[in-house]
PDB file of N, CA and C in Angstrom:
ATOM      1  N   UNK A   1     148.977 104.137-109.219  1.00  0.00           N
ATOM      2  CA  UNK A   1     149.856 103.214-108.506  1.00  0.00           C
ATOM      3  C   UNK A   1     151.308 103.603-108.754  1.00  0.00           C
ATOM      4  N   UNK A   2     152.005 103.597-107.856  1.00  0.00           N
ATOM      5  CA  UNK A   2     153.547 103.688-107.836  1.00  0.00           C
ATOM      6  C   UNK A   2     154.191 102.765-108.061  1.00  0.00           C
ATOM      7  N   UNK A   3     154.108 102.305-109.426  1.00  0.00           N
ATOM      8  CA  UNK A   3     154.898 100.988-109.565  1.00  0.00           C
ATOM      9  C   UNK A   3     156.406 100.482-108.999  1.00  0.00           C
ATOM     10  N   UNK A   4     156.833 101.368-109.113  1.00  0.00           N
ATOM     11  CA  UNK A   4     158.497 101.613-108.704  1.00  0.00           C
ATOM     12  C   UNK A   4     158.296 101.010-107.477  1.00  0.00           C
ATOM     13  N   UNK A   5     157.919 101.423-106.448  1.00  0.00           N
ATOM     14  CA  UNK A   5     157.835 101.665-104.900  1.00  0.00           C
ATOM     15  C   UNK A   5     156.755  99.897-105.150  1.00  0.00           C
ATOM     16  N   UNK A   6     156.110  99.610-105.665  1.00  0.00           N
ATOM     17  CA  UNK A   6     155.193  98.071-105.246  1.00  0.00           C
ATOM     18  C   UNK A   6     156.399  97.259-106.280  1.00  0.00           C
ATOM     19  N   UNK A   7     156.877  97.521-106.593  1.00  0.00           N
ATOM     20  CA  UNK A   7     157.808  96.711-106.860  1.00  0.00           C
ATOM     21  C   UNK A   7     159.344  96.151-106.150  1.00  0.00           C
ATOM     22  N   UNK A   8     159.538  97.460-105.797  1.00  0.00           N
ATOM     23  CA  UNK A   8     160.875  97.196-104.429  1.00  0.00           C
ATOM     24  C   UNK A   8     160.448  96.665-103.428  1.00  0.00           C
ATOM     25  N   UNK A   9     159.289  97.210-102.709  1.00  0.00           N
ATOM     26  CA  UNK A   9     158.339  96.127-102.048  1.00  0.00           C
ATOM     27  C   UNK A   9     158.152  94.852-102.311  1.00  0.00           C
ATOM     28  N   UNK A  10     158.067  94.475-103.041  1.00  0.00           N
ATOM     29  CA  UNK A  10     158.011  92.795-103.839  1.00  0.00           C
ATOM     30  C   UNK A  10     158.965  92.395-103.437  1.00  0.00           C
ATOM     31  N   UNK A  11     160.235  92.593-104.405  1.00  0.00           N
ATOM     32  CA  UNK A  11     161.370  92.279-104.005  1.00  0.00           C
ATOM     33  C   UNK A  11     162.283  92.479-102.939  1.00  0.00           C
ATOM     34  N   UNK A  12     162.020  93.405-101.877  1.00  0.00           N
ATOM     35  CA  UNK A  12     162.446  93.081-100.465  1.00  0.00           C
ATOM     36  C   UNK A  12     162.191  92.624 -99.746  1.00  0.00           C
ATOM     37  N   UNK A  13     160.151  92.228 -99.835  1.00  0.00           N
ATOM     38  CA  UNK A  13     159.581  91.584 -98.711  1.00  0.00           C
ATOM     39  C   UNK A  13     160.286  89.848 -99.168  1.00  0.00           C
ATOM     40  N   UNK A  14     160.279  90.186-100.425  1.00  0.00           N
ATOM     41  CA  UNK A  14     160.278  88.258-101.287  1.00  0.00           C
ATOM     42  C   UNK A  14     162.122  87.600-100.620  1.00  0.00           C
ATOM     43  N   UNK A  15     162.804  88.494-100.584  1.00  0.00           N
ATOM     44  CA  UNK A  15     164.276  88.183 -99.525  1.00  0.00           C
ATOM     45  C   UNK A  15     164.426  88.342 -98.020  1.00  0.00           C
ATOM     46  N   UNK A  16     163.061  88.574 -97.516  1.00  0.00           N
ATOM     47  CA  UNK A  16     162.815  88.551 -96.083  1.00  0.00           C
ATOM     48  C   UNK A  16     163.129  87.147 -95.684  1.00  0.00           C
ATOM     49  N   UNK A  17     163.570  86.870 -94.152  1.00  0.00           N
ATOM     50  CA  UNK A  17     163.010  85.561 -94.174  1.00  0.00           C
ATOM     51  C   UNK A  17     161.449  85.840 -93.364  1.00  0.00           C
ATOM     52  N   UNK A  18     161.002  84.584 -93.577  1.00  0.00           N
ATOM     53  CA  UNK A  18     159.470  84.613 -92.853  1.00  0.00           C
ATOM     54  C   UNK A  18     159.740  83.928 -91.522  1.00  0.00           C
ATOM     55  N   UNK A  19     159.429  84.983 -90.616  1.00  0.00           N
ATOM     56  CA  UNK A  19     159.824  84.774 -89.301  1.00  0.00           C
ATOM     57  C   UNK A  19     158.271  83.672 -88.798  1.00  0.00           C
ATOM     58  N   UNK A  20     158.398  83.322 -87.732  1.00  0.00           N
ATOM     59  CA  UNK A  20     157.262  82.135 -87.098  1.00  0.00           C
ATOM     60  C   UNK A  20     156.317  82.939 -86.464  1.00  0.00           C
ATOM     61  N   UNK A  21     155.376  81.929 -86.444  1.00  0.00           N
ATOM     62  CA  UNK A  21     154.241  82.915 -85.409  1.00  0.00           C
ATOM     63  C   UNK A  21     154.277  83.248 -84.582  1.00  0.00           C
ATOM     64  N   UNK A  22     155.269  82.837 -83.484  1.00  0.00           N
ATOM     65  CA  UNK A  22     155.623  83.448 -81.868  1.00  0.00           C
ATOM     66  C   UNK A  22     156.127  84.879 -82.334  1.00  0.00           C
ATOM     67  N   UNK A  23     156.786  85.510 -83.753  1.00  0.00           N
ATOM     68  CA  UNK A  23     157.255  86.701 -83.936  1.00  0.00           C
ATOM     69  C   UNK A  23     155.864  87.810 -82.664  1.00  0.00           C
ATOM     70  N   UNK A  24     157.770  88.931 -82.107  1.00  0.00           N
ATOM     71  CA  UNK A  24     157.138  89.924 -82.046  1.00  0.00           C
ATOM     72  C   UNK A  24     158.001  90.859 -81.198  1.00  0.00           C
ATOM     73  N   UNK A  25     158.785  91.114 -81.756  1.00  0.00           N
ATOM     74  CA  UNK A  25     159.796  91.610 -81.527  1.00  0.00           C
ATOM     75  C   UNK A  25     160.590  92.610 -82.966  1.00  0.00           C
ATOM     76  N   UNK A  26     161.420  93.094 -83.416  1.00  0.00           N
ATOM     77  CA  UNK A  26     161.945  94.058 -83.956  1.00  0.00           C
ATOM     78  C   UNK A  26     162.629  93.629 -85.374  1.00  0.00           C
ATOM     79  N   UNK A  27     162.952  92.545 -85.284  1.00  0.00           N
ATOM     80  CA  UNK A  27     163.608  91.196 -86.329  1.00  0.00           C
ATOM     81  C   UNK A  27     162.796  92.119 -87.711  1.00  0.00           C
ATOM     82  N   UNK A  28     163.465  91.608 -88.749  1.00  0.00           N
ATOM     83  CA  UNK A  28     163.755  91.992 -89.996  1.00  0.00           C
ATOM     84  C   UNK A  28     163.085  91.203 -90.537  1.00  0.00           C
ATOM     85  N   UNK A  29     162.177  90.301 -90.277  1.00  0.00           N
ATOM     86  CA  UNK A  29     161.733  89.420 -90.835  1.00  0.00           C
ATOM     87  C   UNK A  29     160.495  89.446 -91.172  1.00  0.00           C
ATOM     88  N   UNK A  30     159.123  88.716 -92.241  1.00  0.00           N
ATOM     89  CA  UNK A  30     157.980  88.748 -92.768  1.00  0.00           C
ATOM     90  C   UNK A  30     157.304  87.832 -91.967  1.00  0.00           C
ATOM     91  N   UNK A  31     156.088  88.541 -91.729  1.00  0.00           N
ATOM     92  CA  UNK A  31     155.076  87.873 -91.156  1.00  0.00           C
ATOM     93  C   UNK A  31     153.868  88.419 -90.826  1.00  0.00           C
ATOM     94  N   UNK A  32     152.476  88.299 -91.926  1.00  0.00           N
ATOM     95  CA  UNK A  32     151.840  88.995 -92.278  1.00  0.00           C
ATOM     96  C   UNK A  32     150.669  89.207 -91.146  1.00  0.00           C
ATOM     97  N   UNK A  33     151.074  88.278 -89.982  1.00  0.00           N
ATOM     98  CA  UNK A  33     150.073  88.491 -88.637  1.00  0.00           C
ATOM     99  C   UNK A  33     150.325  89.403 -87.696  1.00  0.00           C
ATOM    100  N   UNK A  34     151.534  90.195 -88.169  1.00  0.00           N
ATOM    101  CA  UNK A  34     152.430  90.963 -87.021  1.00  0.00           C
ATOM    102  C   UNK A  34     152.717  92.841 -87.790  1.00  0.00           C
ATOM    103  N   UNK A  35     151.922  93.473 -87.139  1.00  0.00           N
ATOM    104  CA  UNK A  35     152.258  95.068 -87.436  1.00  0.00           C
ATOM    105  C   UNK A  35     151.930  95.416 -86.240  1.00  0.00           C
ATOM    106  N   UNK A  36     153.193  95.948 -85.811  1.00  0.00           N
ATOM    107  CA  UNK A  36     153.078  96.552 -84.163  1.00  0.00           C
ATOM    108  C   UNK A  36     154.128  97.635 -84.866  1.00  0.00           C
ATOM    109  N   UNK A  37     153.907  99.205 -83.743  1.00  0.00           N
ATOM    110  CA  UNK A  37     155.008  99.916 -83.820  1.00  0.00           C
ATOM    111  C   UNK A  37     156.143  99.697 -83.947  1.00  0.00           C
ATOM    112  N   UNK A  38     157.023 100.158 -85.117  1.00  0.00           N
ATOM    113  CA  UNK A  38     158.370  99.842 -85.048  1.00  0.00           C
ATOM    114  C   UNK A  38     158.589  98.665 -85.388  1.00  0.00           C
ATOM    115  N   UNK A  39     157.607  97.848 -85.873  1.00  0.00           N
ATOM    116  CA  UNK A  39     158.482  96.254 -86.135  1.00  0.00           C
ATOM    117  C   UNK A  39     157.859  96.174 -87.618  1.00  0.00           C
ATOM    118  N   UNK A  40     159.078  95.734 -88.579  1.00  0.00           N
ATOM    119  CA  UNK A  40     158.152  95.811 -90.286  1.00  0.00           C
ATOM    120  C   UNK A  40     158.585  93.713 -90.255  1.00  0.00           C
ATOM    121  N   UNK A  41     157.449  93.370 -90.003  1.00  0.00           N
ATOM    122  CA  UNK A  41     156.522  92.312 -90.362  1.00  0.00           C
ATOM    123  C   UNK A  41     155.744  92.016 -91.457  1.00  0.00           C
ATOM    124  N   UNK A  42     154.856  92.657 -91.641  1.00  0.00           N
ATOM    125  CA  UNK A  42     153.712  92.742 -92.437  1.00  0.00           C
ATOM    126  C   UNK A  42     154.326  93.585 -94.332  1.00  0.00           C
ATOM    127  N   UNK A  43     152.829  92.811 -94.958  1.00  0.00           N
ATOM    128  CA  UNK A  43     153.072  94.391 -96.294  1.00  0.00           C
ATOM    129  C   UNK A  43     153.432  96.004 -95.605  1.00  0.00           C
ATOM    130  N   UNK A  44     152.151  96.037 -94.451  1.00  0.00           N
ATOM    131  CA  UNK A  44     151.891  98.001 -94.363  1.00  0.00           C
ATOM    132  C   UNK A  44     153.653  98.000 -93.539  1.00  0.00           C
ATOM    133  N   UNK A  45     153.625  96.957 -92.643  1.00  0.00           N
ATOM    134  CA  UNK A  45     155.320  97.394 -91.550  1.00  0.00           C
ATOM    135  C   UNK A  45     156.449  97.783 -93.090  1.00  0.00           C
ATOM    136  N   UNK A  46     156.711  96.796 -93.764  1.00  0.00           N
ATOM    137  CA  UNK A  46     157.537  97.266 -94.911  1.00  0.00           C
ATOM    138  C   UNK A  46     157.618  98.033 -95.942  1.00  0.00           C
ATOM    139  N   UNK A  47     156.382  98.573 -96.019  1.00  0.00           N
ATOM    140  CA  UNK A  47     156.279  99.463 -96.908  1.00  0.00           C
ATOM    141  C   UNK A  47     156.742 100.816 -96.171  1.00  0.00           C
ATOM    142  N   UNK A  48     155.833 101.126 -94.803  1.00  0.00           N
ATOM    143  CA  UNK A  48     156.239 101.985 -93.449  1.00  0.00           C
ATOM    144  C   UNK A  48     157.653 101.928 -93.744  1.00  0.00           C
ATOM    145  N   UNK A  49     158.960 100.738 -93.225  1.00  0.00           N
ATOM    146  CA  UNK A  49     160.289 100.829 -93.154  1.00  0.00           C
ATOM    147  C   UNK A  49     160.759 101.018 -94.462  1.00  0.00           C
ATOM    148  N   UNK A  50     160.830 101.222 -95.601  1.00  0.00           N
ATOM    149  CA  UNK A  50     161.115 101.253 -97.267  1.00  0.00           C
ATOM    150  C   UNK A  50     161.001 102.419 -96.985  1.00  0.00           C
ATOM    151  N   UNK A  51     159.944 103.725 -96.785  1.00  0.00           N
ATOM    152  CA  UNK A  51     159.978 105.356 -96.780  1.00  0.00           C
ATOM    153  C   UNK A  51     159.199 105.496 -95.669  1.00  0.00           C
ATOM    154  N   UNK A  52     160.952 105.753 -94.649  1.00  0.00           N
ATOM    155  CA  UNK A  52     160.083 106.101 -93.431  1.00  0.00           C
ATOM    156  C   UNK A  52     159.938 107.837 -93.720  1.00  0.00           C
ATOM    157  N   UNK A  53     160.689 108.446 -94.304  1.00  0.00           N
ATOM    158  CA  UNK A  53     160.260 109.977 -93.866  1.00  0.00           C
ATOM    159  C   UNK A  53     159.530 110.454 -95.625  1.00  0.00           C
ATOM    160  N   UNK A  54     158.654 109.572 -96.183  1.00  0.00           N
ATOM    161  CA  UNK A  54     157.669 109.945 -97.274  1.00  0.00           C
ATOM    162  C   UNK A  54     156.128 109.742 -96.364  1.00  0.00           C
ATOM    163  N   UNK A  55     155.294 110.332 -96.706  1.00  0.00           N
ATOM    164  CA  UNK A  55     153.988 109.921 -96.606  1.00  0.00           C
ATOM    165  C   UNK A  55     153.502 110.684 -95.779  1.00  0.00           C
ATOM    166  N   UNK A  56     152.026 110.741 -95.637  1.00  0.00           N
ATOM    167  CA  UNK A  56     151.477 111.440 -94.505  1.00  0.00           C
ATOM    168  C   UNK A  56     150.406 110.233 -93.513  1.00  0.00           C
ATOM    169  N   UNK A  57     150.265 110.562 -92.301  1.00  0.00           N
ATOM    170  CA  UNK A  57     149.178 109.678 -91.720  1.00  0.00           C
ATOM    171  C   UNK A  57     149.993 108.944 -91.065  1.00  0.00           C
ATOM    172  N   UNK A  58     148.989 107.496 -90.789  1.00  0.00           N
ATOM    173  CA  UNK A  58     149.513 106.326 -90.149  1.00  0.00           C
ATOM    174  C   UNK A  58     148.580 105.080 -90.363  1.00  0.00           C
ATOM    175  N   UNK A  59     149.030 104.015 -90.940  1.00  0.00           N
ATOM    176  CA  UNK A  59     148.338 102.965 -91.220  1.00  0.00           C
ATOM    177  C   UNK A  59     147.937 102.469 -92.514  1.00  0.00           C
ATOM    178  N   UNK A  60     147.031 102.104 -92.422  1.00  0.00           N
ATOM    179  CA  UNK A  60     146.152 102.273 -94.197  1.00  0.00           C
ATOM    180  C   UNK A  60     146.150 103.354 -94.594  1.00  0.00           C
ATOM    181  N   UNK A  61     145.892 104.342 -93.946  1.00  0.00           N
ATOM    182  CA  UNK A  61     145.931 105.728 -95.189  1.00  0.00           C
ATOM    183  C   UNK A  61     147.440 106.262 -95.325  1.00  0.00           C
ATOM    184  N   UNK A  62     148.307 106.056 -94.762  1.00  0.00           N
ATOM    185  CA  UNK A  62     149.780 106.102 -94.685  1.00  0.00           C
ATOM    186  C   UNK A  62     150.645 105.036 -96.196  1.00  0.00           C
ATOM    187  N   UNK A  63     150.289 103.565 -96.056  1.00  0.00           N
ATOM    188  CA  UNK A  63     150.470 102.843 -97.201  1.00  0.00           C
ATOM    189  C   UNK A  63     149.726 103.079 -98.253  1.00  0.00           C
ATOM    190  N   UNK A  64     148.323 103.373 -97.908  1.00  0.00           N
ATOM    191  CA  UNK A  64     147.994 103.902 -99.696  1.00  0.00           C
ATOM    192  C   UNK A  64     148.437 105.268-100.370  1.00  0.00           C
ATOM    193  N   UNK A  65     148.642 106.095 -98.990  1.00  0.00           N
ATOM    194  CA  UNK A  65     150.312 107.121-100.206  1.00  0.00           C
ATOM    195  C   UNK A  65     150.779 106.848-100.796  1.00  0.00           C
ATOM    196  N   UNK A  66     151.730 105.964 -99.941  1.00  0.00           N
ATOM    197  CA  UNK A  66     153.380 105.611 -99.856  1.00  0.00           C
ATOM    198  C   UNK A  66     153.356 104.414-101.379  1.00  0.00           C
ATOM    199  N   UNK A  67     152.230 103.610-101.822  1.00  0.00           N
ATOM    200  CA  UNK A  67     152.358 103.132-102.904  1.00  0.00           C
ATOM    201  C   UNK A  67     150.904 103.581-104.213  1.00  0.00           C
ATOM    202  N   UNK A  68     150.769 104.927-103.588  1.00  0.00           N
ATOM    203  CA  UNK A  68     149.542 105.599-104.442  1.00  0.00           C
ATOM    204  C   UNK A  68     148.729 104.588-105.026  1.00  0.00           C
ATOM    205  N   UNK A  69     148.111 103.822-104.048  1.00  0.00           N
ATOM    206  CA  UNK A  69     146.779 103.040-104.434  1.00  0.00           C
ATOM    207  C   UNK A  69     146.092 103.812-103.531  1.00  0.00           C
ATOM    208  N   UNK A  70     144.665 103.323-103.333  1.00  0.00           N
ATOM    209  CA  UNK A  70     143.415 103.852-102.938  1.00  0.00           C
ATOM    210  C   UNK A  70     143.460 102.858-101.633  1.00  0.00           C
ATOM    211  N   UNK A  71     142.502 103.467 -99.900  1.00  0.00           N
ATOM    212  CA  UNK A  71     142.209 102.948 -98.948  1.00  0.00           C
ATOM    213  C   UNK A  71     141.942 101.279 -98.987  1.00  0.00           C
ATOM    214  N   UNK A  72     141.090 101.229 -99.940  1.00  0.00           N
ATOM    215  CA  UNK A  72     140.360 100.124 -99.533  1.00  0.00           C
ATOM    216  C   UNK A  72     141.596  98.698-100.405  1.00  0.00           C
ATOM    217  N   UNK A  73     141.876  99.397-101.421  1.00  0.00           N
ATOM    218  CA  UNK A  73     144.004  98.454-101.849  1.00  0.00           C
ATOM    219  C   UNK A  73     144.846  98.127-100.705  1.00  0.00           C
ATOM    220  N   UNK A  74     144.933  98.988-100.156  1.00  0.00           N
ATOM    221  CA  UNK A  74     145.636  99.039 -98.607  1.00  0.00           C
ATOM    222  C   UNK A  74     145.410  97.974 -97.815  1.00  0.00           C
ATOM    223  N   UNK A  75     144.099  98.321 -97.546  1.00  0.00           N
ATOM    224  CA  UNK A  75     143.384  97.613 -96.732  1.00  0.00           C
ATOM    225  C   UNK A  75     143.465  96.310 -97.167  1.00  0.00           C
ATOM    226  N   UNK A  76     143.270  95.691 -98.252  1.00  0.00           N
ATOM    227  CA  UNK A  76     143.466  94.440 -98.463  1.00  0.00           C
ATOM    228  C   UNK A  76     144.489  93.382 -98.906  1.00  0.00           C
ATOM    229  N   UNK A  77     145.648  94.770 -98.657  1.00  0.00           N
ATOM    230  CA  UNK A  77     146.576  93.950 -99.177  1.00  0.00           C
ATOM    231  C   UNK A  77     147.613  93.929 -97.438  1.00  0.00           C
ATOM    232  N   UNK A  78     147.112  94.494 -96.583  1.00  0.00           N
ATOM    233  CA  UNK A  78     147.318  94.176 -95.206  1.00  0.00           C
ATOM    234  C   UNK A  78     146.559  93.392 -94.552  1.00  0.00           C
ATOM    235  N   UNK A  79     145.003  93.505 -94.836  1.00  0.00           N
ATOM    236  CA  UNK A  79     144.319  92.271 -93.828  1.00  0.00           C
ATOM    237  C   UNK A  79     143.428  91.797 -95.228  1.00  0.00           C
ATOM    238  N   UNK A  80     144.429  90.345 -95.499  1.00  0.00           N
ATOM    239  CA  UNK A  80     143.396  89.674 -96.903  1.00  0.00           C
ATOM    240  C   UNK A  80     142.203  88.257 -96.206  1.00  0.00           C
ATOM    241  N   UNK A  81     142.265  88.881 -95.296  1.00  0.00           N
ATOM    242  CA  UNK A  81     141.666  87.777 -94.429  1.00  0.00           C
ATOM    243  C   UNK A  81     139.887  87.956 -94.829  1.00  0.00           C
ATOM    244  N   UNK A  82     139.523  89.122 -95.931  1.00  0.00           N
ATOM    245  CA  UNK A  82     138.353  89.096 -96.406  1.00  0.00           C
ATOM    246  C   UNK A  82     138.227  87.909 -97.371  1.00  0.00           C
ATOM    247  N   UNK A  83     139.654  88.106 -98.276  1.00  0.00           N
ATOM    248  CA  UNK A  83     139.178  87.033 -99.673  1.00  0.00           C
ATOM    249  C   UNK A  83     140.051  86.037 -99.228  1.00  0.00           C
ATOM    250  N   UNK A  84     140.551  85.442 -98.391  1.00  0.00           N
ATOM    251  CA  UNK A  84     141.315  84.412 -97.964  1.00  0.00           C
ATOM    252  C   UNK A  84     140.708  83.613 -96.873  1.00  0.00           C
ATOM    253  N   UNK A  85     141.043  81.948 -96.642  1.00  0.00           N
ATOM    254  CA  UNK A  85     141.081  81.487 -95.166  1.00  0.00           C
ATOM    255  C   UNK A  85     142.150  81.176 -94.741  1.00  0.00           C
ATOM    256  N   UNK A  86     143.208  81.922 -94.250  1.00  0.00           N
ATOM    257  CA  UNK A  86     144.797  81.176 -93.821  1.00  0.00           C
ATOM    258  C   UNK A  86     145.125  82.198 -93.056  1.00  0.00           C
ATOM    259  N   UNK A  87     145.418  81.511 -91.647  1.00  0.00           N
ATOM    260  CA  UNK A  87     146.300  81.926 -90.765  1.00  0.00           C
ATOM    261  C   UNK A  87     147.315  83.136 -91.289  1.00  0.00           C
ATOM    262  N   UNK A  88     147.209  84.130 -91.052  1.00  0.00           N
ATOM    263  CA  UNK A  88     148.379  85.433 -91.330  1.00  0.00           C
ATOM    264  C   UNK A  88     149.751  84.901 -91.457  1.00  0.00           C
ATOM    265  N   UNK A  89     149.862  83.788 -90.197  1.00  0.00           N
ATOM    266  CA  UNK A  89     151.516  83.865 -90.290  1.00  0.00           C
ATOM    267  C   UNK A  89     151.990  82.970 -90.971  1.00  0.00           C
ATOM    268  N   UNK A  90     151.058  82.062 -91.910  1.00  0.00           N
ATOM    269  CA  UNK A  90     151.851  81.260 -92.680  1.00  0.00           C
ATOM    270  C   UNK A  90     151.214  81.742 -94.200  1.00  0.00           C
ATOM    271  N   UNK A  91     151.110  83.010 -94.142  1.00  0.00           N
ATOM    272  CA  UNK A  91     151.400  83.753 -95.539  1.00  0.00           C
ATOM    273  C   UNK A  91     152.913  84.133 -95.727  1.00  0.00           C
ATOM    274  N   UNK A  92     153.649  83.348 -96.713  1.00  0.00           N
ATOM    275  CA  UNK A  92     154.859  83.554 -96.968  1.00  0.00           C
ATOM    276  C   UNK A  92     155.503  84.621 -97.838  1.00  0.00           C
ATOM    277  N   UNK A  93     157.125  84.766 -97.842  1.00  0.00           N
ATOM    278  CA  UNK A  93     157.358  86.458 -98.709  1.00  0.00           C
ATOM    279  C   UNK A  93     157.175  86.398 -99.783  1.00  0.00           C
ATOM    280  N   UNK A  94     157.075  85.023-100.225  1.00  0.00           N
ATOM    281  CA  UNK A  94     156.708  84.653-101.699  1.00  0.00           C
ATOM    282  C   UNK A  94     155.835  85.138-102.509  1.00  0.00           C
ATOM    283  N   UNK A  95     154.886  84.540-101.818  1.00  0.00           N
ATOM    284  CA  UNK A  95     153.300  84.321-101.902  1.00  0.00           C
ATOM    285  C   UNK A  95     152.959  86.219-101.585  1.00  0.00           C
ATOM    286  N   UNK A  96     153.311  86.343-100.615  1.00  0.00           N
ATOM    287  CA  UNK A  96     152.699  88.160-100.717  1.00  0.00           C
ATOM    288  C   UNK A  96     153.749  89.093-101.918  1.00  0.00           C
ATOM    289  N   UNK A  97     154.906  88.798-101.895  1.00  0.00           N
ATOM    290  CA  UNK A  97     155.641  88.982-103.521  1.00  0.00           C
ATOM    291  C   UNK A  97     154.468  89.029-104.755  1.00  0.00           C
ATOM    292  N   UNK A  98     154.150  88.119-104.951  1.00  0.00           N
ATOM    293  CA  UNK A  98     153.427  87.175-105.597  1.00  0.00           C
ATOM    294  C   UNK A  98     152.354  88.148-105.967  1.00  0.00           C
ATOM    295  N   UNK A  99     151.078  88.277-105.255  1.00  0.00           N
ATOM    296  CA  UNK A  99     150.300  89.368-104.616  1.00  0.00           C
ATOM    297  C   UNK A  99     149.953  90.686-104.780  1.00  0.00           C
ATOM    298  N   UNK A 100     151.775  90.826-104.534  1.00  0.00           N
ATOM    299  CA  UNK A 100     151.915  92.317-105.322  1.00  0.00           C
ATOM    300  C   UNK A 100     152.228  93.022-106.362  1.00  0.00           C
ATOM    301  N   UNK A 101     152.514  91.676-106.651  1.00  0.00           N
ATOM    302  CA  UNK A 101     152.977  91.464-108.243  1.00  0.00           C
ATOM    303  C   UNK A 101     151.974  91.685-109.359  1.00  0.00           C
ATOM    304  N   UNK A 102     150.891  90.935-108.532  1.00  0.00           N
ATOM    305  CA  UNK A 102     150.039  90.555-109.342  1.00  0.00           C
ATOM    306  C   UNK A 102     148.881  91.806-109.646  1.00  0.00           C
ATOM    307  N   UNK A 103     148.948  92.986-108.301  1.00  0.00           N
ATOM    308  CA  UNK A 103     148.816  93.900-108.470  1.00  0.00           C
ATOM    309  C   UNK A 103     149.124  94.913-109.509  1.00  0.00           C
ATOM    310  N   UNK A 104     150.419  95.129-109.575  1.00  0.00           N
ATOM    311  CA  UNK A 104     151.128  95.885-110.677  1.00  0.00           C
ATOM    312  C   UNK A 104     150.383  95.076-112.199  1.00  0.00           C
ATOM    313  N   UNK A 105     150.362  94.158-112.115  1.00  0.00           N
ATOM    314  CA  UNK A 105     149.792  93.961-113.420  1.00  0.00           C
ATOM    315  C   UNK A 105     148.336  94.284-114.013  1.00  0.00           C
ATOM    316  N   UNK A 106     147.655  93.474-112.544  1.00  0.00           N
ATOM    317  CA  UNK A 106     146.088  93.886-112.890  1.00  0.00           C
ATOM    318  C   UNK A 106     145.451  94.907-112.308  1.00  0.00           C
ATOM    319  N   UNK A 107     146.056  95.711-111.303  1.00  0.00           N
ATOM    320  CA  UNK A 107     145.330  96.560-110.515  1.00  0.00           C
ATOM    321  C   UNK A 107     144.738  96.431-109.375  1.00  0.00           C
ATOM    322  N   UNK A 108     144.757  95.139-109.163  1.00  0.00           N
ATOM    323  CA  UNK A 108     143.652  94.772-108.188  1.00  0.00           C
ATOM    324  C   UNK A 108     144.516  93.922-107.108  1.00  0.00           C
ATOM    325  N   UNK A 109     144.147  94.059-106.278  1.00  0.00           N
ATOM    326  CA  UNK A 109     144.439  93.189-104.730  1.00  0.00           C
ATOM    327  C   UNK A 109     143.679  91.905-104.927  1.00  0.00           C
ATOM    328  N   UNK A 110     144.548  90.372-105.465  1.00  0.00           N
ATOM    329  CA  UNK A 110     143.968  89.142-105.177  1.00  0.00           C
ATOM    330  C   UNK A 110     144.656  88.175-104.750  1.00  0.00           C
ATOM    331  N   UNK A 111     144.083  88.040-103.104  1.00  0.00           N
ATOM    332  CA  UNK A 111     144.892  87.077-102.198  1.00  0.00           C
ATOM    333  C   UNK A 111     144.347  85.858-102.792  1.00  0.00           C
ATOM    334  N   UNK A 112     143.481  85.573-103.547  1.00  0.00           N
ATOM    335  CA  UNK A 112     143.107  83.884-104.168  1.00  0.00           C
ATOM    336  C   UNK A 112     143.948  83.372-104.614  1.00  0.00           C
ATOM    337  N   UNK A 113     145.121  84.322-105.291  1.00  0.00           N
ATOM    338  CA  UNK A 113     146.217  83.682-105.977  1.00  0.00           C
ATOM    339  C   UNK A 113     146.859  82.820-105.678  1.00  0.00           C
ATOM    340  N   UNK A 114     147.089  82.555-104.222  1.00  0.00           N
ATOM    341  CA  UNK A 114     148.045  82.188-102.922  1.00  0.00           C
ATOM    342  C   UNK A 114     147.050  80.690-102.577  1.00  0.00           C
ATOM    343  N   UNK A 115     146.143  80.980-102.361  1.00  0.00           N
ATOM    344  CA  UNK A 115     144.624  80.226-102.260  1.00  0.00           C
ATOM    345  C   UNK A 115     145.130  78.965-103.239  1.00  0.00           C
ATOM    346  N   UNK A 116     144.712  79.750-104.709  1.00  0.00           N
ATOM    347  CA  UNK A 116     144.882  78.702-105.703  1.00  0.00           C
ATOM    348  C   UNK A 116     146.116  77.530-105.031  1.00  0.00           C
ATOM    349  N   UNK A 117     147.352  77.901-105.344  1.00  0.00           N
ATOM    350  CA  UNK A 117     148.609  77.817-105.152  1.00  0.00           C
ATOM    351  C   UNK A 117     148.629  76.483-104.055  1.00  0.00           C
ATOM    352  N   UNK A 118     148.009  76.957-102.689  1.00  0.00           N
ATOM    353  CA  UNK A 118     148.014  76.430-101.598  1.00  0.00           C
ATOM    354  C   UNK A 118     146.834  75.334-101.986  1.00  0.00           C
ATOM    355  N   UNK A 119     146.354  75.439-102.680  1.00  0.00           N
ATOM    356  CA  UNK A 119     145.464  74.413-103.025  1.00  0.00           C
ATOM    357  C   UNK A 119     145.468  73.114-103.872  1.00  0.00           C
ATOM    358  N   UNK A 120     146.726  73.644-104.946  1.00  0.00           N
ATOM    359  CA  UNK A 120     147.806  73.048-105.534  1.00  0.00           C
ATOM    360  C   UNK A 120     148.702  71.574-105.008  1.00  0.00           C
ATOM    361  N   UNK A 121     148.436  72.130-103.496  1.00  0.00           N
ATOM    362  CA  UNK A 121     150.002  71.427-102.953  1.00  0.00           C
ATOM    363  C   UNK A 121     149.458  70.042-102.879  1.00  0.00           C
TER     364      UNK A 121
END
């Protein structure tokens, strides 16, 4: 893992604002339901805009370069809609901060964290 790089990630997505679900357009903003060309929305869009001219590929195998985790890390830390039930776009920069944070510590991709949290309220 590239800690360096999942960590600036943290902290840039976490000063995003979190744009609404109508997002879809080019805006600077977080919103984990939205990865279209050219627009950094999402974890993979910001990690993509953070090093655009590092990496090879496109997509999941492009972000698990760019923060030297493995495919299936990628994969779940862009669509957590395996270990989660919540709408994409009201995953906040916090909460995916949070996420990735929690990564760097344990290794592992766990959207429950957010779960817990939201379960909290």
């Amino acid at each position: 893992m590239n800690l360096e790089r999942l960590e600036k990630l943290a902290a840039t997505i976490e000063k995003a604002p979190h744009v609404d679900e109508t997002y879809r357009g080019r805006a600077r903003g977080f919103n984990m339901d939205t990865w279209r060309c050219k627009s950094v929305a999402c974890i993979g869009g910001w990690t993509e805009w953070l090093w655009p001219k590092a990496g090879r590929g496109w997509g999941i195998e492009r972000v698990a370069g760019l923060l030297d985790i493995d495919r299936p890390q990628a994969r779940e830390l862009c669509y957590p809609g395996d270990q989660i039930e919540v709408r994409y776009c009201l995953i906040t920069p916090a909460q995916a901060a949070k996420v990735l944070r929690n990564l760097i510590q344990t290794g592992q991709v766990d959207w429950q964290i957010i779960e817990e949290e939201r379960a909290g309220e």
